[in-house]
PDB file of N, CA and C in Angstrom:
ATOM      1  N   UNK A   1       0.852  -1.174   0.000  1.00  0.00           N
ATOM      2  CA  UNK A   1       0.000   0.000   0.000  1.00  0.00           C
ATOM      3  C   UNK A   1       0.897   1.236   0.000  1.00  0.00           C
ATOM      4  N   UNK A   2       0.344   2.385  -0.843  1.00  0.00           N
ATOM      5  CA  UNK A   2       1.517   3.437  -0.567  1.00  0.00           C
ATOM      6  C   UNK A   2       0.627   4.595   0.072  1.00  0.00           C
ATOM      7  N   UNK A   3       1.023   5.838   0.324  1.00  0.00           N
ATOM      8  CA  UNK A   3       0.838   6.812   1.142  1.00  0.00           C
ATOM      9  C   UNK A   3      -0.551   6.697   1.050  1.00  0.00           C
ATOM     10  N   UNK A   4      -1.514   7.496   2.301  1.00  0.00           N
ATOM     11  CA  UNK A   4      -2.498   7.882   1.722  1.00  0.00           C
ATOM     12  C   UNK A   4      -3.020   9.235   2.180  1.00  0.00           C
ATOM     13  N   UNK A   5      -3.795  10.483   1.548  1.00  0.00           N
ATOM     14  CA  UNK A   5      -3.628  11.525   1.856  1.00  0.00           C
ATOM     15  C   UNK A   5      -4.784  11.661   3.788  1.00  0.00           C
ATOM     16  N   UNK A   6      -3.840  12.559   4.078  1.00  0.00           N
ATOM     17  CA  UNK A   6      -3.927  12.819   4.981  1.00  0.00           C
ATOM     18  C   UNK A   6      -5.739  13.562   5.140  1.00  0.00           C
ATOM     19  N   UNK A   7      -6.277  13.067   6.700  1.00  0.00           N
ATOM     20  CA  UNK A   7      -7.624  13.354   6.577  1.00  0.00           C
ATOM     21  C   UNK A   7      -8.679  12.141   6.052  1.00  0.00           C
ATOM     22  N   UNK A   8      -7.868  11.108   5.697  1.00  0.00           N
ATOM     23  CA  UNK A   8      -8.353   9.864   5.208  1.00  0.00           C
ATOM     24  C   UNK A   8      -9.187   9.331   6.237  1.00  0.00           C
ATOM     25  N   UNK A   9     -10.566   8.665   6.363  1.00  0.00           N
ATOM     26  CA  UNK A   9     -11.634   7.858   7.121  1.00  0.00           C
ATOM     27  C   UNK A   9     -10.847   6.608   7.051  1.00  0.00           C
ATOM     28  N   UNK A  10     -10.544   5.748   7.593  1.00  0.00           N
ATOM     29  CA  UNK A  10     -10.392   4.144   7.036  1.00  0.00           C
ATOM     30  C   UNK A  10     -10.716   3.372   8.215  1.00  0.00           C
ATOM     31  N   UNK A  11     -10.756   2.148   7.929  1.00  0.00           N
ATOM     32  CA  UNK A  11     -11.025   1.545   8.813  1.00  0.00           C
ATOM     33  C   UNK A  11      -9.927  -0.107   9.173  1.00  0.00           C
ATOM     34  N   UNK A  12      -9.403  -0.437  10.585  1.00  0.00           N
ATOM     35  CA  UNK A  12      -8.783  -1.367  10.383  1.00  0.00           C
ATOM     36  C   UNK A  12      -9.433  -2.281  11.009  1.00  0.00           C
ATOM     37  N   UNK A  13      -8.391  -3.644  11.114  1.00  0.00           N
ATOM     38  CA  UNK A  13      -9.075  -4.931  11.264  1.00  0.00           C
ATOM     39  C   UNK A  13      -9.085  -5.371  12.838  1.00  0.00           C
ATOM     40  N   UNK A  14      -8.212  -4.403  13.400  1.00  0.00           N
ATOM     41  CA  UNK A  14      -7.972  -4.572  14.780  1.00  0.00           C
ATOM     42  C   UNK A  14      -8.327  -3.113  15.392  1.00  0.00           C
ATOM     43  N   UNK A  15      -8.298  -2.034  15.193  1.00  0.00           N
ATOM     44  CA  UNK A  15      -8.164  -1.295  15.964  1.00  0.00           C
ATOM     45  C   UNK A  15      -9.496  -0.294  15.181  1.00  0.00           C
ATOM     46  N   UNK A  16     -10.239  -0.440  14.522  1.00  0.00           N
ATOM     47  CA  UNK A  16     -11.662   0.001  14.251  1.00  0.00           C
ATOM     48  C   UNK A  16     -11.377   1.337  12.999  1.00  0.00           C
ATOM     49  N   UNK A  17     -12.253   2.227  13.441  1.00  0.00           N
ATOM     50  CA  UNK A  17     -12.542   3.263  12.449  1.00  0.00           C
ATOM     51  C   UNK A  17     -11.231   4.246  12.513  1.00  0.00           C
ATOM     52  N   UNK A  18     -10.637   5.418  12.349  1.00  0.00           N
ATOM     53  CA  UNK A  18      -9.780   5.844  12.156  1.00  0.00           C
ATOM     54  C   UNK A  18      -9.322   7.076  11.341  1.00  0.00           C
ATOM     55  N   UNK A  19      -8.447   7.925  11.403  1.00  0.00           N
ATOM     56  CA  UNK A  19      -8.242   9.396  10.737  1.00  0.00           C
ATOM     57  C   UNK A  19      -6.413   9.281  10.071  1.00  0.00           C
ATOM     58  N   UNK A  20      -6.246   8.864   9.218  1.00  0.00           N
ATOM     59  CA  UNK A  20      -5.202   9.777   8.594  1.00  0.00           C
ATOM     60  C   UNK A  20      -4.374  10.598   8.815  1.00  0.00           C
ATOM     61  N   UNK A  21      -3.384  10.914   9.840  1.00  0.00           N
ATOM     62  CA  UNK A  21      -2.923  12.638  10.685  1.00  0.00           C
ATOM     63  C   UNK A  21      -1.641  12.519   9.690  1.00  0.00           C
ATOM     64  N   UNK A  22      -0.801  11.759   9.334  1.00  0.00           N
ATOM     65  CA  UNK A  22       0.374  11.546   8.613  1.00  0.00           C
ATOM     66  C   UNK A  22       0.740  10.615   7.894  1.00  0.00           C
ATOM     67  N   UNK A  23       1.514  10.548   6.697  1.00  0.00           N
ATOM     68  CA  UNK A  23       1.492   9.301   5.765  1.00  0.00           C
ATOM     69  C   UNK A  23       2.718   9.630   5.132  1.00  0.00           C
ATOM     70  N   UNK A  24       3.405   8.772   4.512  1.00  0.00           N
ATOM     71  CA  UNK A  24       4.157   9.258   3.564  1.00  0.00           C
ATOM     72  C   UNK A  24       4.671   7.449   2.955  1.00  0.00           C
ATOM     73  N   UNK A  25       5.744   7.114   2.210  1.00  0.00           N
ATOM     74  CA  UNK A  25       6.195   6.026   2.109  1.00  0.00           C
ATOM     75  C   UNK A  25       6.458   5.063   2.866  1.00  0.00           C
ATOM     76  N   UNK A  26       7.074   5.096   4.017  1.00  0.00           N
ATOM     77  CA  UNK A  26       7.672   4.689   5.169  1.00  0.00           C
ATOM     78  C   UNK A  26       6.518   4.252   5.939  1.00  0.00           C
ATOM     79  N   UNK A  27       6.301   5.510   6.256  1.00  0.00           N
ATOM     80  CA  UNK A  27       5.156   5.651   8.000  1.00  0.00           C
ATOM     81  C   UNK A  27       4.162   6.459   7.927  1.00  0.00           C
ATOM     82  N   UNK A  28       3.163   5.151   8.456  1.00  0.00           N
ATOM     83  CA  UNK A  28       2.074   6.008   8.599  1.00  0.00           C
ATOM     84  C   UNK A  28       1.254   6.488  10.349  1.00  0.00           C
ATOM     85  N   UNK A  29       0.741   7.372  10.369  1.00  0.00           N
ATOM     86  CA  UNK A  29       0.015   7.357  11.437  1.00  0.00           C
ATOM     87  C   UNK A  29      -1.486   8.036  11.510  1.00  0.00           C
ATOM     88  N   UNK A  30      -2.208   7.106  12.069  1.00  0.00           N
ATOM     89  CA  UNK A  30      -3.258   6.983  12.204  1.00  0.00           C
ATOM     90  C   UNK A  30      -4.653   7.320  13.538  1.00  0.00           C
ATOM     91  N   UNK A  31      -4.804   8.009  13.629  1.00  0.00           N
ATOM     92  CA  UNK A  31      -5.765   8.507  14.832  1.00  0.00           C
ATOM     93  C   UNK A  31      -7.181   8.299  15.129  1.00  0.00           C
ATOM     94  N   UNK A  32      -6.951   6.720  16.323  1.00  0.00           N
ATOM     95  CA  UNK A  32      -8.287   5.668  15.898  1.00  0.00           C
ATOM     96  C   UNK A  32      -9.050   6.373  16.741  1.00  0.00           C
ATOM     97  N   UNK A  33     -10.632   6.164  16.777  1.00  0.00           N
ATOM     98  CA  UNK A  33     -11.463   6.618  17.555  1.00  0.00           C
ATOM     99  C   UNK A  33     -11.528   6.271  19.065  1.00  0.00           C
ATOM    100  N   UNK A  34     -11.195   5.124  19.112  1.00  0.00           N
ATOM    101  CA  UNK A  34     -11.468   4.638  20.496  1.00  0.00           C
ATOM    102  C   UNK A  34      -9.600   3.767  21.019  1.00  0.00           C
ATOM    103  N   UNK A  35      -9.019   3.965  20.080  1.00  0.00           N
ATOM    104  CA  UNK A  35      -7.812   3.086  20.386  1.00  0.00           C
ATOM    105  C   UNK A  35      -6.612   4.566  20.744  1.00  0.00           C
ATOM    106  N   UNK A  36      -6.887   5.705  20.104  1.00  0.00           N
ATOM    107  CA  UNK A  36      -5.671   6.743  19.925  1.00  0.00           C
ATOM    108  C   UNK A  36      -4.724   6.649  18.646  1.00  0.00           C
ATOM    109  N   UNK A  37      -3.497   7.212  18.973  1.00  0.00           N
ATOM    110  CA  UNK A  37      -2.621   7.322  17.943  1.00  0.00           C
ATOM    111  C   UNK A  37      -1.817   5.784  17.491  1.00  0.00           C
ATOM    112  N   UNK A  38      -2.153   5.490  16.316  1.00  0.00           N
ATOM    113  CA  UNK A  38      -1.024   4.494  16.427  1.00  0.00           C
ATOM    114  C   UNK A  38      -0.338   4.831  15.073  1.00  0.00           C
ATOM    115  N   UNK A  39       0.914   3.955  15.202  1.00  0.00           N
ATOM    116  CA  UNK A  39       1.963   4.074  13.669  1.00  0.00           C
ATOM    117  C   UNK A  39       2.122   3.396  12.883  1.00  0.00           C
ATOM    118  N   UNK A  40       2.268   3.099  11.357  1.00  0.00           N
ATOM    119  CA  UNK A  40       2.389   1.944  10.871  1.00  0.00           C
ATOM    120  C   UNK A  40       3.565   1.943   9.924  1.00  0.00           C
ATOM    121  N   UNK A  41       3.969   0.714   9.601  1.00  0.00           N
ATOM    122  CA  UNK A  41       4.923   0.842   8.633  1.00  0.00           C
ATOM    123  C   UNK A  41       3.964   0.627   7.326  1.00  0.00           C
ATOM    124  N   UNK A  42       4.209   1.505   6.289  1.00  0.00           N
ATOM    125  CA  UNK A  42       2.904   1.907   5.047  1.00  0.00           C
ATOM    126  C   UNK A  42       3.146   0.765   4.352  1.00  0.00           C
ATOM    127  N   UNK A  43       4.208  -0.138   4.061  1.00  0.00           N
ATOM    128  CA  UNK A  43       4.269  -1.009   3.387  1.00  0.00           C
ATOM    129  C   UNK A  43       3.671  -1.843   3.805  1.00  0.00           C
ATOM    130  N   UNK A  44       3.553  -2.823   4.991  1.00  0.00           N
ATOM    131  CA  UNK A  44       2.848  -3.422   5.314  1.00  0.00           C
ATOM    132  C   UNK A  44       1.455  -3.248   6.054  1.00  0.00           C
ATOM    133  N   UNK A  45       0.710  -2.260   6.303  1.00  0.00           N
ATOM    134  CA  UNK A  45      -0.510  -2.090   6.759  1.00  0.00           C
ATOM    135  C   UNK A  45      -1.664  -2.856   6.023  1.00  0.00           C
ATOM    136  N   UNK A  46      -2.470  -3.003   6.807  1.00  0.00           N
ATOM    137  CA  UNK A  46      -3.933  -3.471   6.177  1.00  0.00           C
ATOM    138  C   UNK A  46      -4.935  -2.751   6.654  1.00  0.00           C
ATOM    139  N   UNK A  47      -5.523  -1.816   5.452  1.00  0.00           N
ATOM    140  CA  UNK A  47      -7.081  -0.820   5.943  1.00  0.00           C
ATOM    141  C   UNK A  47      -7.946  -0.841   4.779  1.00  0.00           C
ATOM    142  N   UNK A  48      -8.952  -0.767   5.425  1.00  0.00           N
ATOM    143  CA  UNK A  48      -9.825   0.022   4.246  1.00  0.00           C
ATOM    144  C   UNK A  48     -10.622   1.319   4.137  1.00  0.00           C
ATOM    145  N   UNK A  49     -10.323   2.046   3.168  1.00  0.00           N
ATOM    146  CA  UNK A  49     -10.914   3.109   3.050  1.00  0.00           C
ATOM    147  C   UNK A  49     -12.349   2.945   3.441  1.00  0.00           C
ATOM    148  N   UNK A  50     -12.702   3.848   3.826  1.00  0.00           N
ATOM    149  CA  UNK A  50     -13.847   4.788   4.346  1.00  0.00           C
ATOM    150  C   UNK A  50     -14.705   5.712   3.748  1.00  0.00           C
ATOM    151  N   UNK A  51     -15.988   5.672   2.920  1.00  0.00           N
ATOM    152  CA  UNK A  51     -16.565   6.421   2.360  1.00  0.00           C
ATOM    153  C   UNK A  51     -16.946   7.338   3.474  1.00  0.00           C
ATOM    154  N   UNK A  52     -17.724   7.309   4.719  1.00  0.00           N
ATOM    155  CA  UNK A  52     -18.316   8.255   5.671  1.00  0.00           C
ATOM    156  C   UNK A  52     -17.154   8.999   6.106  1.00  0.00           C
ATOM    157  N   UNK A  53     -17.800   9.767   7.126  1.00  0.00           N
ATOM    158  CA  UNK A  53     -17.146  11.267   7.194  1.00  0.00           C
ATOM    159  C   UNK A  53     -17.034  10.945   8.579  1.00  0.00           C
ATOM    160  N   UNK A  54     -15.727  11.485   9.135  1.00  0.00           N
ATOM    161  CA  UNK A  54     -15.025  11.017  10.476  1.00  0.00           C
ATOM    162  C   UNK A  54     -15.861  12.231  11.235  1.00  0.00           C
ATOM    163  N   UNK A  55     -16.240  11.125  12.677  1.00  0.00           N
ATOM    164  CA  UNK A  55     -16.373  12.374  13.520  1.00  0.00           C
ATOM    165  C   UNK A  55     -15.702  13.352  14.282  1.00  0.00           C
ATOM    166  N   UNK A  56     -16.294  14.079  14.747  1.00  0.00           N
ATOM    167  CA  UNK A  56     -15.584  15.723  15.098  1.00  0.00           C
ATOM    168  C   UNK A  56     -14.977  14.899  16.337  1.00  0.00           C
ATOM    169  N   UNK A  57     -13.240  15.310  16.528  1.00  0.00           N
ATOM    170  CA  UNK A  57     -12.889  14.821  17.557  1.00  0.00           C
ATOM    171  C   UNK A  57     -12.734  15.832  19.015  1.00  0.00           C
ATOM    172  N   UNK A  58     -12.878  14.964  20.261  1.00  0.00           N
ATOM    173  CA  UNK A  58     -13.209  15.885  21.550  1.00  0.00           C
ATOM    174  C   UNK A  58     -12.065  15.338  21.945  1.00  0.00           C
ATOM    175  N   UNK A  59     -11.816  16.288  22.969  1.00  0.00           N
ATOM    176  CA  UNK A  59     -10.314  15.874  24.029  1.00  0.00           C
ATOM    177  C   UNK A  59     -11.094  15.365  25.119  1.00  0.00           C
ATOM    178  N   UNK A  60     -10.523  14.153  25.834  1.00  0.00           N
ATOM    179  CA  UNK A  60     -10.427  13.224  27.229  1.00  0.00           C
ATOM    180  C   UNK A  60     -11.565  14.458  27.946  1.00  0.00           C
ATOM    181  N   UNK A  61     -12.445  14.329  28.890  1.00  0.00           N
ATOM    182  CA  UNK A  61     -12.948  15.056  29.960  1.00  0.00           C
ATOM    183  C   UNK A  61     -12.338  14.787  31.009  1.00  0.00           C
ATOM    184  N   UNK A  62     -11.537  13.879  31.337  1.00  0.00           N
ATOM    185  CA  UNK A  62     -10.567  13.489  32.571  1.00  0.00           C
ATOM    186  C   UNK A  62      -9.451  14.749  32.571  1.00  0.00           C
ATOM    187  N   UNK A  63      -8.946  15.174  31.431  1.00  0.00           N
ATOM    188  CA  UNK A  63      -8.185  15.952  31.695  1.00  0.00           C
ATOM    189  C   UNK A  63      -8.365  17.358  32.608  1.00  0.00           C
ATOM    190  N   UNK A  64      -9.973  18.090  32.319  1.00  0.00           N
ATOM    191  CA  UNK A  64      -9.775  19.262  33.533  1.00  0.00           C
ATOM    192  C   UNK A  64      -9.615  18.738  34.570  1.00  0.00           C
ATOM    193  N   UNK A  65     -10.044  17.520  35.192  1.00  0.00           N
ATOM    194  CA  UNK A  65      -9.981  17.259  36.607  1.00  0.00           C
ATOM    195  C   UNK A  65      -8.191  16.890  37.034  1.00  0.00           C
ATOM    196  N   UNK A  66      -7.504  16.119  36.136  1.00  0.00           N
ATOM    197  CA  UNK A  66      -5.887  16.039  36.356  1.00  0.00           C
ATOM    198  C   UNK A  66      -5.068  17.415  36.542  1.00  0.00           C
ATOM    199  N   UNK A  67      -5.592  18.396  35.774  1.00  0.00           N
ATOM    200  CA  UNK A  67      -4.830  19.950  35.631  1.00  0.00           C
ATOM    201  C   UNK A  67      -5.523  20.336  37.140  1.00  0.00           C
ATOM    202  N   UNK A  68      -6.670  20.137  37.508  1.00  0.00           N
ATOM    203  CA  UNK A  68      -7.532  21.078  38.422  1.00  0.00           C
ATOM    204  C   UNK A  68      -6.436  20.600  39.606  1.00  0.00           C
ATOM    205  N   UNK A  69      -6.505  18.964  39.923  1.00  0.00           N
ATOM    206  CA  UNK A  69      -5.759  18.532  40.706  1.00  0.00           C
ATOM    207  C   UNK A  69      -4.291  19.118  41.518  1.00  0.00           C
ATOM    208  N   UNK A  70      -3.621  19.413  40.303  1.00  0.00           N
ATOM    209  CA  UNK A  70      -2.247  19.219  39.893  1.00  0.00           C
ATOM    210  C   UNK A  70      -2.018  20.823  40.507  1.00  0.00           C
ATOM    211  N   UNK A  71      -3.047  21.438  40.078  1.00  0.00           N
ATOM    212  CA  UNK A  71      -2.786  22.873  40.367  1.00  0.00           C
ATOM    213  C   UNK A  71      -3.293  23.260  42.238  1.00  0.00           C
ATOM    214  N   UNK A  72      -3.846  22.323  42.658  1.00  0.00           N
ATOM    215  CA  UNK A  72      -4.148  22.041  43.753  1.00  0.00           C
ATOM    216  C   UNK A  72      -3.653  22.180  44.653  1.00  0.00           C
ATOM    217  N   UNK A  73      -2.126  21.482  44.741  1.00  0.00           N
ATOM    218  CA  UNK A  73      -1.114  20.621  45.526  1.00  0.00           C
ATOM    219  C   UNK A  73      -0.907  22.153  46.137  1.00  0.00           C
ATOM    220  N   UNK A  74      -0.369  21.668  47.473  1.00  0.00           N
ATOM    221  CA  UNK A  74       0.926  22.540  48.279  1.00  0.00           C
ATOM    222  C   UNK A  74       1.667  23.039  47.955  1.00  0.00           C
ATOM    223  N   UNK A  75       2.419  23.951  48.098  1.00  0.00           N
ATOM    224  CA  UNK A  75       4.126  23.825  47.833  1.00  0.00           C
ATOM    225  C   UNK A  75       4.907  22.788  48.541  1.00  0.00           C
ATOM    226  N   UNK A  76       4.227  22.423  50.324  1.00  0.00           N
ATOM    227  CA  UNK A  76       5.070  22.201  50.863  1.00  0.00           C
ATOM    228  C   UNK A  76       4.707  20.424  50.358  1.00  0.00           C
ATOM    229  N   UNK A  77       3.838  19.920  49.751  1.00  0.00           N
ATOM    230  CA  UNK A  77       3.843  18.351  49.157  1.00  0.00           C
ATOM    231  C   UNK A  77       4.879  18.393  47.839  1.00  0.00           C
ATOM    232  N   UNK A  78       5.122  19.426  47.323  1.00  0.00           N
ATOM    233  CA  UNK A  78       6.211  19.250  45.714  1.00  0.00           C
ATOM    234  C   UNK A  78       7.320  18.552  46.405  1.00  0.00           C
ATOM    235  N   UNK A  79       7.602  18.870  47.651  1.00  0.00           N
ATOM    236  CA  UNK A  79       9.112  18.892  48.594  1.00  0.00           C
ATOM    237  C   UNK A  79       9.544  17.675  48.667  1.00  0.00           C
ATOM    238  N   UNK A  80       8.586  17.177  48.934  1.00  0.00           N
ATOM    239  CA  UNK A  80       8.573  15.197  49.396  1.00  0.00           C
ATOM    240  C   UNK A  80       8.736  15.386  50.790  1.00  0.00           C
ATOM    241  N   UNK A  81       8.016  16.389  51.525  1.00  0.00           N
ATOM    242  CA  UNK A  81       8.112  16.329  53.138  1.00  0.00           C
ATOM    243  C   UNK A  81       7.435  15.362  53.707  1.00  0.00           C
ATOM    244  N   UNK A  82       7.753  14.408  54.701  1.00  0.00           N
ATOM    245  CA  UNK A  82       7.040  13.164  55.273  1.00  0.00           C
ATOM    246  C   UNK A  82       5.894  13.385  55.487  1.00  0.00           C
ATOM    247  N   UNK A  83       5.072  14.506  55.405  1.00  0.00           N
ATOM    248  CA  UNK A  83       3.648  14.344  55.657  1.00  0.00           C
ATOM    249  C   UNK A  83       3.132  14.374  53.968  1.00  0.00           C
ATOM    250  N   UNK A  84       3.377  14.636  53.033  1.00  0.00           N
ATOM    251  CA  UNK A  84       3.527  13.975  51.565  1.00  0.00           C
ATOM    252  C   UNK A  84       3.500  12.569  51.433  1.00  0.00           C
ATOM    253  N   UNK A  85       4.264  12.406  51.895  1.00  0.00           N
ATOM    254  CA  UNK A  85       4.250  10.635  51.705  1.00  0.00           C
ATOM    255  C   UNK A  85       3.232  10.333  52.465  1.00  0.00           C
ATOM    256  N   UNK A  86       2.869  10.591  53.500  1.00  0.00           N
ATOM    257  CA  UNK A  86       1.458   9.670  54.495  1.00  0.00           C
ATOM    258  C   UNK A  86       0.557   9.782  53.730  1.00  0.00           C
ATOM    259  N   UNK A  87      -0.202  10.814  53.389  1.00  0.00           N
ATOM    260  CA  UNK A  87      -1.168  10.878  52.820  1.00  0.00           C
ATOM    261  C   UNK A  87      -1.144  10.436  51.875  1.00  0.00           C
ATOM    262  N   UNK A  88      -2.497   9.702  51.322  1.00  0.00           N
ATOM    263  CA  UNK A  88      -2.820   8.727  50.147  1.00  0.00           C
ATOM    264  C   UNK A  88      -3.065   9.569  49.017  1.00  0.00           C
ATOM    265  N   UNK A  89      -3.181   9.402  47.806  1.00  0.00           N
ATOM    266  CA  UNK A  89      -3.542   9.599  46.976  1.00  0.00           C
ATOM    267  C   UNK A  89      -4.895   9.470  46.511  1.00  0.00           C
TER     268      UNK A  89
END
């Protein structure tokens, strides 16, 4: 199989429906719906194109709560002061 243009729908045999983000001879990569980014070597891949139209992609909702977290903390827990360590996570 050789390149295919970028923005491509396809679909694979393991890892489902899928987006096109980069291609060229070599390597491809691919941005599955439910699996994420994966890479392929273009020579050997197996897909099939996709007549329908990919859906609009959303970012994780887990992520405000990791930033909200993160921005949370102490100064004095960054330290690794022993009352850092007691407390659980």
């Amino acid at each position: 199989m050789k390149a295919l243009p970028e923005g491509q729908y396809i679909k694979h045999y393991r890892y489902g429906m899928g987006v096109v983000t980069e291609s060229d001879d070599r390597q491809t990569s691919i941005d599955f719906d439910l699996h994420g980014l994966k890479r392929f070597v273009t020579t050997l891949m197996v897909v099939e194109l996709s007549e329908l139209t990919p859906p609009p992609r959303v970012r994780a909702k887990h992520g405000a709560k990791v930033y909200a977290r993160l921005a949370s903390k102490k100064p004095a827990e960054k330290s690794g002061s022993p009352k850092a360590k007691e407390r659980p996570l």
